[in-house]
Protein backbone atom coordinates (compact mmCIF):
# COMPACT_ATOMS: atom_id res chain seq x y z
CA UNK A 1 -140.24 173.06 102.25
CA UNK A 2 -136.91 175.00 102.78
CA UNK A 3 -135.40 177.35 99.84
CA UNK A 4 -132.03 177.18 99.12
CA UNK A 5 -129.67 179.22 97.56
CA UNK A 6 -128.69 177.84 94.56
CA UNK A 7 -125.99 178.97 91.79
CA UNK A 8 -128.35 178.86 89.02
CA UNK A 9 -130.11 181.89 90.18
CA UNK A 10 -127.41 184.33 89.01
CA UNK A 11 -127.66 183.30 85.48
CA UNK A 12 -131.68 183.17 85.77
CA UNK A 13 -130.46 187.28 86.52
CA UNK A 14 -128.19 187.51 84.00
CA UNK A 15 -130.22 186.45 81.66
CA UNK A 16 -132.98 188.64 82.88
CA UNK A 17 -130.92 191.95 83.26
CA UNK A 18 -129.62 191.43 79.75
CA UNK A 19 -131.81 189.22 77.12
CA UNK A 20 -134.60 192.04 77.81
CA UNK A 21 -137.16 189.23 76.46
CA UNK A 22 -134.95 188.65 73.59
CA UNK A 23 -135.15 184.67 74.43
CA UNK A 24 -136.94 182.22 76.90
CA UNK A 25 -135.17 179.84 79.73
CA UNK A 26 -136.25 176.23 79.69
CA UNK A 27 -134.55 174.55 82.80
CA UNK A 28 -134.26 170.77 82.18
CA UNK A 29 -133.62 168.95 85.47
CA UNK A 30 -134.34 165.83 87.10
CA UNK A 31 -137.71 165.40 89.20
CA UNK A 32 -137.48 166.97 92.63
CA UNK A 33 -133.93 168.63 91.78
CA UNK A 34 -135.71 171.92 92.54
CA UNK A 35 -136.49 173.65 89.20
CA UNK A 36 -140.11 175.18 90.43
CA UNK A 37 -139.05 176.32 93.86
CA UNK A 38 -136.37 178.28 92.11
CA UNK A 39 -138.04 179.72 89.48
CA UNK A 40 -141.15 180.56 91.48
CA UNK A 41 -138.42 182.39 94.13
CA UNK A 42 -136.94 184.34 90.98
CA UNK A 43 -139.88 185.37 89.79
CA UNK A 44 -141.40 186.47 93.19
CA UNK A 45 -138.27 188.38 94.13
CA UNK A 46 -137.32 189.86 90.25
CA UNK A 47 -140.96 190.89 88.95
CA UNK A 48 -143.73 192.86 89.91
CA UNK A 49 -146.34 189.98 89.54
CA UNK A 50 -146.07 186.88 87.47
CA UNK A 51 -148.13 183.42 86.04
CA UNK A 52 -146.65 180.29 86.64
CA UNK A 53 -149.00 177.17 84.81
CA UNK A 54 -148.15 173.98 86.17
CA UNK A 55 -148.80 171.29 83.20
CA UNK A 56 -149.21 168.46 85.66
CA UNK A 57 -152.07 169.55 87.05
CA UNK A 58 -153.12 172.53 84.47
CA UNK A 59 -157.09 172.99 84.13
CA UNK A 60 -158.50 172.20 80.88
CA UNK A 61 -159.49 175.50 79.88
CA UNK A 62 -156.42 176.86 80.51
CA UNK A 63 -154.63 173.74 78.57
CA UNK A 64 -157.83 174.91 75.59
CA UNK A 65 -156.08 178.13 75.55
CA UNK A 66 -153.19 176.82 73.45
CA UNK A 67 -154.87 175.26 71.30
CA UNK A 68 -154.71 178.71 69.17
CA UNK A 69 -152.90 181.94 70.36
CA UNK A 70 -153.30 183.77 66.59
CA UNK A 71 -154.71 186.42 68.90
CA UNK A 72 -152.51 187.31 71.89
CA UNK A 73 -154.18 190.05 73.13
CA UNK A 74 -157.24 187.45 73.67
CA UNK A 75 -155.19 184.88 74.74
CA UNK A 76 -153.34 187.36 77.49
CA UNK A 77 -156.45 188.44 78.45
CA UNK A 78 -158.03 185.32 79.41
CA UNK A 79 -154.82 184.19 81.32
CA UNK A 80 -155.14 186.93 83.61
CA UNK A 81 -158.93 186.81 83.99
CA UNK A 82 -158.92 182.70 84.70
CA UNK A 83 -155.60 183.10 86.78
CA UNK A 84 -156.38 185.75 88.41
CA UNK A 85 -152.92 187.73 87.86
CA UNK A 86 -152.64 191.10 86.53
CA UNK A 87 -149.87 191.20 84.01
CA UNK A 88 -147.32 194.29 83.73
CA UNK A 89 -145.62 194.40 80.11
CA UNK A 90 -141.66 193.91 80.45
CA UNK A 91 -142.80 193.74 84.54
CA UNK A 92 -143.94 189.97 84.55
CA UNK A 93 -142.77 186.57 84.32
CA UNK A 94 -144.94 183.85 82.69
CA UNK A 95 -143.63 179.99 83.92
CA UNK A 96 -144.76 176.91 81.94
CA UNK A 97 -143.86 174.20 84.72
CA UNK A 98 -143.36 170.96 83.50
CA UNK A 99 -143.94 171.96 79.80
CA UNK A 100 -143.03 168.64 78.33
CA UNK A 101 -146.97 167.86 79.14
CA UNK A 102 -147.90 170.51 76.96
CA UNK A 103 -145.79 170.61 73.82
CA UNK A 104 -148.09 173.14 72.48
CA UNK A 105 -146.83 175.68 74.63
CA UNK A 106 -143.61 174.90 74.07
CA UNK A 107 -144.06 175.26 70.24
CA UNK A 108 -145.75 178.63 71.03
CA UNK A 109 -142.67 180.41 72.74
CA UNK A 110 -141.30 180.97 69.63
CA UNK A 111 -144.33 183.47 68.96
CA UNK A 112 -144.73 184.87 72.31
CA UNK A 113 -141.54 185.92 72.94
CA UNK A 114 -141.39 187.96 69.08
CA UNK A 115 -144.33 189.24 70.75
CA UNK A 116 -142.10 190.68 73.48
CA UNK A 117 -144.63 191.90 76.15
CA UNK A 118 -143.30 189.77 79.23
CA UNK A 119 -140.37 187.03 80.26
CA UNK A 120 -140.48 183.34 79.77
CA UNK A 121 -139.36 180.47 81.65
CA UNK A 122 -140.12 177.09 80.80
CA UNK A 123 -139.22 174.19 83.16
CA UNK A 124 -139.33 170.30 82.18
CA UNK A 125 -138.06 166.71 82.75
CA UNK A 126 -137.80 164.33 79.67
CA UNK A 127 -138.16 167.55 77.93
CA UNK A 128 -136.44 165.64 74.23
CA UNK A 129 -138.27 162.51 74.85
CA UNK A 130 -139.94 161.81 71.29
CA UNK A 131 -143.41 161.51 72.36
CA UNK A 132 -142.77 165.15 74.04
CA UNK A 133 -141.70 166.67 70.71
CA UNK A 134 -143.78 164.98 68.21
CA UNK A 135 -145.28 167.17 65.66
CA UNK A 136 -144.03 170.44 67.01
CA UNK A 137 -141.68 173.07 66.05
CA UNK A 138 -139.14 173.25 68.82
CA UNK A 139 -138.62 176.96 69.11
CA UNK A 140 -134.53 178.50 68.67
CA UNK A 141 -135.88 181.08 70.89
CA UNK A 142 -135.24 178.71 73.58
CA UNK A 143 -131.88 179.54 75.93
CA UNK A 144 -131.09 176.37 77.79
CA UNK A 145 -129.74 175.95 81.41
CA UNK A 146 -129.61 172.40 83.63
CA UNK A 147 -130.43 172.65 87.18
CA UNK A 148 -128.45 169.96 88.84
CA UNK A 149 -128.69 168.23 92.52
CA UNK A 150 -127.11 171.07 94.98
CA UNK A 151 -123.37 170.98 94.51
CA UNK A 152 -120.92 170.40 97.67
CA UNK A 153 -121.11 174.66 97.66
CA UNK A 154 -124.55 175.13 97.52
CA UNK A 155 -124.87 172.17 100.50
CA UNK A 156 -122.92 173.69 102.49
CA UNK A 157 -124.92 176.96 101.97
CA UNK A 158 -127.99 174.50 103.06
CA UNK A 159 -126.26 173.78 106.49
CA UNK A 160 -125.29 177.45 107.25
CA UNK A 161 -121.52 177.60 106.20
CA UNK A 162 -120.21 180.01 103.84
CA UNK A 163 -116.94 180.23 104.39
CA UNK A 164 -115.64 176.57 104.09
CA UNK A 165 -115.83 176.62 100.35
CA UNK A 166 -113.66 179.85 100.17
CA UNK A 167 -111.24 178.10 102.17
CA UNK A 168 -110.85 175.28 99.88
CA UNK A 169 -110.63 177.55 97.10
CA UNK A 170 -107.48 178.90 99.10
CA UNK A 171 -106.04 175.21 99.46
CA UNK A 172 -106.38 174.44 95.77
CA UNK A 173 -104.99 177.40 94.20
CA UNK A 174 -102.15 177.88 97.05
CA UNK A 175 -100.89 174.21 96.69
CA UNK A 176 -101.50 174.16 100.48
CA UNK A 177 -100.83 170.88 102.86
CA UNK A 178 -103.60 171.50 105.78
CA UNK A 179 -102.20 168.15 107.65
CA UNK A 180 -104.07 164.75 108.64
CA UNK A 181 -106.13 166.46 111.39
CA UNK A 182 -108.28 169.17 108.82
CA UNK A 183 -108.38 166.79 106.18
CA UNK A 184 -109.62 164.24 108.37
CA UNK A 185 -112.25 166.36 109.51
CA UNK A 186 -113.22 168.01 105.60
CA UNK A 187 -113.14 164.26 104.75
CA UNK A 188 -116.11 163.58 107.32
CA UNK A 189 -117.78 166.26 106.17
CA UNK A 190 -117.85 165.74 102.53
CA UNK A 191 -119.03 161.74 103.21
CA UNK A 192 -121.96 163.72 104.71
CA UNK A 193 -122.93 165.16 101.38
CA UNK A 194 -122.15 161.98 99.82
CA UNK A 195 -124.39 160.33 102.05
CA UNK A 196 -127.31 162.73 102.16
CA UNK A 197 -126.85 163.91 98.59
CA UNK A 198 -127.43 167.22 96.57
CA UNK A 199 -131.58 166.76 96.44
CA UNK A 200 -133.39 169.34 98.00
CA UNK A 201 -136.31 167.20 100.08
CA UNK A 202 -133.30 164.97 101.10
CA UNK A 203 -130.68 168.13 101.92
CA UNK A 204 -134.44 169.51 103.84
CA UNK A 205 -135.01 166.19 105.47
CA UNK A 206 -131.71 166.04 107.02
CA UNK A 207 -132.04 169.55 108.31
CA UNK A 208 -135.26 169.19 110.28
CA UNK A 209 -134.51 165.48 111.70
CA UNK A 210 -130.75 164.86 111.62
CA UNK A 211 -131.62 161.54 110.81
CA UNK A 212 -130.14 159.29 108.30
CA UNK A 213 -132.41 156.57 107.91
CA UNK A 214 -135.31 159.16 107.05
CA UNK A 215 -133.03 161.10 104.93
CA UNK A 216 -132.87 157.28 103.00
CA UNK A 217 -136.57 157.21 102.94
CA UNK A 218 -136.99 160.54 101.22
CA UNK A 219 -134.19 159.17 98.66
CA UNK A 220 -135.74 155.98 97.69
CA UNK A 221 -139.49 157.97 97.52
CA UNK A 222 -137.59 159.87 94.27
CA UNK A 223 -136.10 156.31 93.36
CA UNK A 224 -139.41 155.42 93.26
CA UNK A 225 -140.61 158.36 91.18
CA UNK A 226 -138.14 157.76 88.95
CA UNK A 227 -138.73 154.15 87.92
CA UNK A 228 -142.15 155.12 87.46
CA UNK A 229 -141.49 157.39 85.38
CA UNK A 230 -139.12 155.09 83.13
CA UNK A 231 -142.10 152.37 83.06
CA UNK A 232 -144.12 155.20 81.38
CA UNK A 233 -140.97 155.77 78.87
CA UNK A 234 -140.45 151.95 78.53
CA UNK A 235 -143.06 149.53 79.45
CA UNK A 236 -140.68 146.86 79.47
CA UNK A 237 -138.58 148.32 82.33
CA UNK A 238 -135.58 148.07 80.70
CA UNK A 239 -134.90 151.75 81.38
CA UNK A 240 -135.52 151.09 85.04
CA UNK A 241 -133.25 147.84 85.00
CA UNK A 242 -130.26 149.93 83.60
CA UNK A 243 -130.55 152.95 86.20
CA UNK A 244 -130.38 150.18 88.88
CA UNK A 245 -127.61 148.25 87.38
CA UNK A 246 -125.47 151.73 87.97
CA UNK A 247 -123.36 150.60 91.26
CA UNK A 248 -123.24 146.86 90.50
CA UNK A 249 -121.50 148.04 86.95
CA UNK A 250 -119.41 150.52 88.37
CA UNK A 251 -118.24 148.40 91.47
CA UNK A 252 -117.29 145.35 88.36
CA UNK A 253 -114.58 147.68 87.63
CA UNK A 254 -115.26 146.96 83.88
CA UNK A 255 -114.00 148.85 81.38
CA UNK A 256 -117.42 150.06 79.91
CA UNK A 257 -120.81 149.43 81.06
CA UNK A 258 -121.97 145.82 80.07
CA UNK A 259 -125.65 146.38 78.86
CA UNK A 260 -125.82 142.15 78.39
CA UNK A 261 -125.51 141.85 82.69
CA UNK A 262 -127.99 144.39 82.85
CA UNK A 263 -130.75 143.60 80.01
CA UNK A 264 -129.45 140.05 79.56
CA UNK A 265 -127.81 138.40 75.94
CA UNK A 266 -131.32 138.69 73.59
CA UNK A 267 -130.34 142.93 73.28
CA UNK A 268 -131.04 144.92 70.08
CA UNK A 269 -128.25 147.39 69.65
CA UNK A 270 -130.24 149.88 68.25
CA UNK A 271 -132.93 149.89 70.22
CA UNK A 272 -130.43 149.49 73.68
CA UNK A 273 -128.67 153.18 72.35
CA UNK A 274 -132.34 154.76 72.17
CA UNK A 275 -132.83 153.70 75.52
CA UNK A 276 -130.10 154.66 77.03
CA UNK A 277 -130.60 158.10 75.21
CA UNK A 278 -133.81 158.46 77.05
CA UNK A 279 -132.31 157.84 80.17
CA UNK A 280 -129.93 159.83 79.33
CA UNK A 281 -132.67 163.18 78.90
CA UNK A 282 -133.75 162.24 82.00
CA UNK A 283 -131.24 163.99 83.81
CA UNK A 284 -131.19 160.99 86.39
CA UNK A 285 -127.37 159.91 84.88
CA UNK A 286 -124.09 161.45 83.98
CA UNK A 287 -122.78 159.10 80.93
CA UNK A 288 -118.70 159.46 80.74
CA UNK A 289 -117.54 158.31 76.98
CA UNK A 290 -114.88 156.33 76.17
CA UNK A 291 -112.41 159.09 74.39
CA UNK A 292 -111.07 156.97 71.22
CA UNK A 293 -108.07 159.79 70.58
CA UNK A 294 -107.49 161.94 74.29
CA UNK A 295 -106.93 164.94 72.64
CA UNK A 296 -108.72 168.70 72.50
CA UNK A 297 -111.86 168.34 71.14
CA UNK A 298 -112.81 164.77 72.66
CA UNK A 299 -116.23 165.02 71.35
CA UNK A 300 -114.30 164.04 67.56
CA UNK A 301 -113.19 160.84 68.77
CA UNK A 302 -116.35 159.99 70.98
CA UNK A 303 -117.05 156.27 71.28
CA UNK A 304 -121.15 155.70 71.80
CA UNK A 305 -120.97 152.22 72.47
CA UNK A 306 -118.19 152.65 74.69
CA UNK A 307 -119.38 154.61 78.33
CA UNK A 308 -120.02 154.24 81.62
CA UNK A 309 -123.28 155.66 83.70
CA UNK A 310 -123.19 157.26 86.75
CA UNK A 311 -126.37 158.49 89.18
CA UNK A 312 -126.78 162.02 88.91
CA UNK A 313 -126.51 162.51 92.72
CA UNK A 314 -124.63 160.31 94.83
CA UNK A 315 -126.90 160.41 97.83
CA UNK A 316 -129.07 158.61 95.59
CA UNK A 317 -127.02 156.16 94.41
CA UNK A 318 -126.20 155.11 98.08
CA UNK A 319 -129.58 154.58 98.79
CA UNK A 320 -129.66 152.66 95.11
CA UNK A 321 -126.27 150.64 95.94
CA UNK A 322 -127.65 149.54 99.16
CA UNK A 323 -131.48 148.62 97.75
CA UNK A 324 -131.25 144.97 98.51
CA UNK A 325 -133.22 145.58 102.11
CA UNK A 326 -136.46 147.80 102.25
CA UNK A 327 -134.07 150.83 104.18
CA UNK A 328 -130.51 151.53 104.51
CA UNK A 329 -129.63 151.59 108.27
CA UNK A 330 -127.84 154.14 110.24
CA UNK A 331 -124.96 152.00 110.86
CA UNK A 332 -124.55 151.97 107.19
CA UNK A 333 -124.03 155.50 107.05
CA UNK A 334 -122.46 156.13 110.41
CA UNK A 335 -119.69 153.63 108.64
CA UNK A 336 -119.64 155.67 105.70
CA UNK A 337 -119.10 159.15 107.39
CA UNK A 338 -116.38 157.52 109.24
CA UNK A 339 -114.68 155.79 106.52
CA UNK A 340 -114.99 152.28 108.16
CA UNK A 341 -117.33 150.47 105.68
CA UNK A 342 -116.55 147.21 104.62
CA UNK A 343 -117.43 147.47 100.66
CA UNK A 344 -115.20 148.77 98.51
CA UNK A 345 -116.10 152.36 97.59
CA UNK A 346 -114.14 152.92 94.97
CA UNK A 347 -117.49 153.56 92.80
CA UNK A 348 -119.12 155.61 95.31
CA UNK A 349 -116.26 158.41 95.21
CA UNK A 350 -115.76 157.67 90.94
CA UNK A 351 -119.71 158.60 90.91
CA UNK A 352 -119.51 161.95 93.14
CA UNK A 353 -116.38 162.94 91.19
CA UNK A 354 -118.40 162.66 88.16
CA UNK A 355 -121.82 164.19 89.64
CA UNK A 356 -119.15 167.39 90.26
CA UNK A 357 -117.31 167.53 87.60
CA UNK A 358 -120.80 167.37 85.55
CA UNK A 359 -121.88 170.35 88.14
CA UNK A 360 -119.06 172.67 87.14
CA UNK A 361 -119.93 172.18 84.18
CA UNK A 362 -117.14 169.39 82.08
CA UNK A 363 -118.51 166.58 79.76
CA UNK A 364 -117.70 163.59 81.18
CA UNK A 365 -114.75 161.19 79.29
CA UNK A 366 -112.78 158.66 79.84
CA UNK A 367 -109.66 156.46 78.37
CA UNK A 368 -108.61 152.44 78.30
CA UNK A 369 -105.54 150.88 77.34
CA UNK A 370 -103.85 147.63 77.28
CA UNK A 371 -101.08 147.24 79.51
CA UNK A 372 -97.31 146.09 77.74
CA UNK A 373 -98.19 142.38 78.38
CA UNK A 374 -102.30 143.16 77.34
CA UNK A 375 -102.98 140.87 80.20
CA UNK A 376 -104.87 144.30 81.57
CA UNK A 377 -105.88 147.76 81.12
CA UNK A 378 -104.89 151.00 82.06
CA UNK A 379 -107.60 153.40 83.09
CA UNK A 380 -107.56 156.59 83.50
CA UNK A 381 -111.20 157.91 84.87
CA UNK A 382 -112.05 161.49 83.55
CA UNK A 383 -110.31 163.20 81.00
CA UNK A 384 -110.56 167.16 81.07
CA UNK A 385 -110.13 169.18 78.12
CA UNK A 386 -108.20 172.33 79.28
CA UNK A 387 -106.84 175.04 77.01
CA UNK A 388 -104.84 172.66 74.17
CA UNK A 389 -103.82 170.54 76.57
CA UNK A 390 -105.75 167.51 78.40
CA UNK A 391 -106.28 166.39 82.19
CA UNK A 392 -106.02 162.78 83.43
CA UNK A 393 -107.76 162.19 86.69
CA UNK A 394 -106.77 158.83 88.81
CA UNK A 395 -109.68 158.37 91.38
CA UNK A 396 -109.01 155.81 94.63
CA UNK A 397 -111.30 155.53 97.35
CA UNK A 398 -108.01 155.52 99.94
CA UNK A 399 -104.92 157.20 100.77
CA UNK A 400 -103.01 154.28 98.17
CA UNK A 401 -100.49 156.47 96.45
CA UNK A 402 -99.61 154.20 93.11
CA UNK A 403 -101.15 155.90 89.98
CA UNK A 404 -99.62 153.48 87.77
CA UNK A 405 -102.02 154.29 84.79
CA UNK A 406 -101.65 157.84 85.13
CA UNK A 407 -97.78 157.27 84.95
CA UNK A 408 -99.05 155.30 81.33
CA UNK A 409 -101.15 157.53 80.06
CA UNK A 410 -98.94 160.38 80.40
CA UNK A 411 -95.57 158.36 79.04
CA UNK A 412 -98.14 157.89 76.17
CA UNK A 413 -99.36 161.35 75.88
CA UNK A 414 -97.00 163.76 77.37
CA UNK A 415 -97.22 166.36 74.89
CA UNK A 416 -100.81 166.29 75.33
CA UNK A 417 -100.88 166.51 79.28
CA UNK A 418 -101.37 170.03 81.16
CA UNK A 419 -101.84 168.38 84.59
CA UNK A 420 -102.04 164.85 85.91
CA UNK A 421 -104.14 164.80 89.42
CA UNK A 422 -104.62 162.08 91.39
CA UNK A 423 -108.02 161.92 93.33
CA UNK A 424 -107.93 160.73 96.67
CA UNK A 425 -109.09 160.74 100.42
CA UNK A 426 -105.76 162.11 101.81
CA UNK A 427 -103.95 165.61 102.50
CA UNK A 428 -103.08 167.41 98.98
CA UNK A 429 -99.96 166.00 98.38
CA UNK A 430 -97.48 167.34 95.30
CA UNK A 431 -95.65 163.76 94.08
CA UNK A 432 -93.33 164.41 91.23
CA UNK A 433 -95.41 165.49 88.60
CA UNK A 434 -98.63 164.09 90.13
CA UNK A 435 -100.88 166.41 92.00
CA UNK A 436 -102.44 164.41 94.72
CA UNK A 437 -105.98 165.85 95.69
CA UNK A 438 -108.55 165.11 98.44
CA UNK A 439 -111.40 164.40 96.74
CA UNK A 440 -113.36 167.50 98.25
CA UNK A 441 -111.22 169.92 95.91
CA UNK A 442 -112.37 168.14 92.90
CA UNK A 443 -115.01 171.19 92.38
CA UNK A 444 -112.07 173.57 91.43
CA UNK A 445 -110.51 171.30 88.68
């Protein structure tokens, strides 16, 4: 298995070079986004020996050692003699992987790090799932980070290139025109991470066989993973019937996401809003809210029955749009890289916008409203917060130039609107006061 470069790694140093052992990391992540690989890289390269205890597979008298750990100098002692490791104080790294199996040691941080002798990094799926934190004390010691599917930076690291990014970066803040011929080209490019996706066996896969339809069976392996691991959640399947409603909802064009379609009409409120908080933790979705007021501080006017899911990474969601035969074929995603596929993809470009907007770090909203004759809505898809001012964001899959509810929104808002932006598949374009984007500069917003 390759090792990329990913972003996260700086503020895994960061946090080394200046928490001192002051606080732990726990990474939360989706499975197979890469959490081990990079923390067992970080601590290989950063300490002078380390532990790392992998929960899914832990020994049982390792797992007994948790059971009490009143005495640390015992319990370091046997860690090193069982393991094997000889620990270094304020020199080694101990990793709880997948600590959500063991909420013991999660509840123990708290004490281990007052004890101070070495670092701590915890890394987990589900990690808030209630049967993972039941009758523990979830420690404050904890200093969170998310490890999401490689961004459209940290791909192109993957394939060699890094200088294309920098020369986007250039385009965006310059205002800069490059002309149909380089956009067409960045375009192609950019459906190529859209169609192999931000997951590291997938990005790997790609690399060693430069072959789509193996690329697809990698994807829908971790599909597979997933929905098992939502059965376990939810024996029903429920959970697994609303991740693979995502692309049918989004491609409905519906104003929120219609959980009766999904689940069918016989659906307890309640008990649908726990759900889709579990899938939520999962890390497998980005949910965009419906923004009642679209103001600073969105979170205030945050409508929870009102949202819209995305997939977490869109090479995944191609593979999970396209699920209705056993594998997607190349001529699928030859007619994707080329822009020449039949189906609308409006949704597939609304989900990567989302996947990297979520990457640079924005909650996700979103805002609806009737048209004059309330025949319709206006939509505008992702609302940023910038400064005291707000961001609408039009996404089309095309070069189509109307951004009529974008026009709406800000006639209704203008003394709330920074910048409008238009998200599209064309040259960056400056019309009126609409900045028209390709959708490859999105990362910068």
């Amino acid at each position: 298995m390759r090792i990329f470069k990913r972003k996260l790694y700086e503020k895994l140093l960061d946090w080394k070079n200046n928490r001192s052992g002051r606080t732990a990391v726990l990474i939360e992540g989706a499975r197979r986004v890469g959490k081990s690989t990079l923390v067992r890289q970080f601590a290989q390269n950063e300490y002078e020996s380390y532990v790392m205890i992998d929960f899914s597979i832990v020994k049982k008298d390792i797992l007994e050692l948790f059971d009490s750990i009143a005495d640390l100098d015992y319990f370091f002692l046997q860690l090193q003699f069982r393991l094997g490791v000889s620990l270094k104080e304020r020199k080694s790294l101990i990793i709880f992987d997948e600590v959500q199996m063991c909420p013991k040691a999660r509840q123990a941080i708290k004490h281990l790090v007052a004890d101070g002798r070495y670092d701590y990094i915890e890394t987990g799926s589900l990690i808030s799932i209630r049967k993972n934190v039941k009758d523990i004390v979830i420690p404050s010691e904890e200093e969170k980070m998310i490890l999401h599917p490689l961004d459209y930076e940290e791909f192109k690291w993957a394939l060699g290139d890094a200088t294309t990014i920098a020369q986007m970066r250039m385009i965006f803040e310059k205002r800069l025109s490059m002309g149909d011929a380089v956009t067409r080209k960045l375009m192609r490019d950019f459906r190529l991470y859209m169609a192999v996706g931000g997951m590291p066996q997938a990005v790997c896969e790609y690399l060693e066989t430069n072959n789509l339809m193996e690329v697809d069976r990698v994807k829908r392996g971790i599909i597979q993973l997933y929905e098992d691991d939502f059965y376990r959640i939810d024996q029903s399947g429920r959970i697994s019937m609303l991740f693979d409603a995502i692309p049918a909802q989004l491609s409905s064009n519906a104003s929120r996401f219609q959980v009766a379609s999904a689940l069918g009409d016989n659906v307890d409120s309640e008990k649908t809003l726990q759900l889709i908080s579990e899938l939520r933790e999962s890390k497998t979705i980005n949910m965009a809210y419906h923004a009642n007021d679209p103001a600073v501080g969105m979170p205030l006017s945050i409508d929870l029955k009102k949202y819209k899911m995305f997939v977490a990474d869109t090479g995944l969601f191609i593979t999970l749009a396209f699920k209705d035969k056993d594998f997607t074929e190349n001529v699928i995603y030859q007619k994707l890289l080329s822009d020449k596929l039949d189906a609308n993809l409006g949704y597939v470009y609304e989900n990567v916008v989302a996947q990297m907007l979520t990457a640079a770090g924005n909650k996700l909203f979103y805002y609806t409203f009737p048209t004059s004759t309330g025949k319709h809505n206006y939509e505008v898809d992702f609302l940023l917060s910038r400064g005291n001012k707000v961001c609408p964001i039009e996404v089309k899959s095309s070069g189509y130039k109307r951004h009529a509810s974008l026009d709406a929104f800000c006639e209704k808002f203008s003394s709330r609107v920074l910048q409008r932006y238009l998200v599209y598949t064309k040259d960056l374009h400056k019309d009126e006061q609409t900045l028209m984007l390709p959708i490859y500069l999105t990362q910068f917003l």
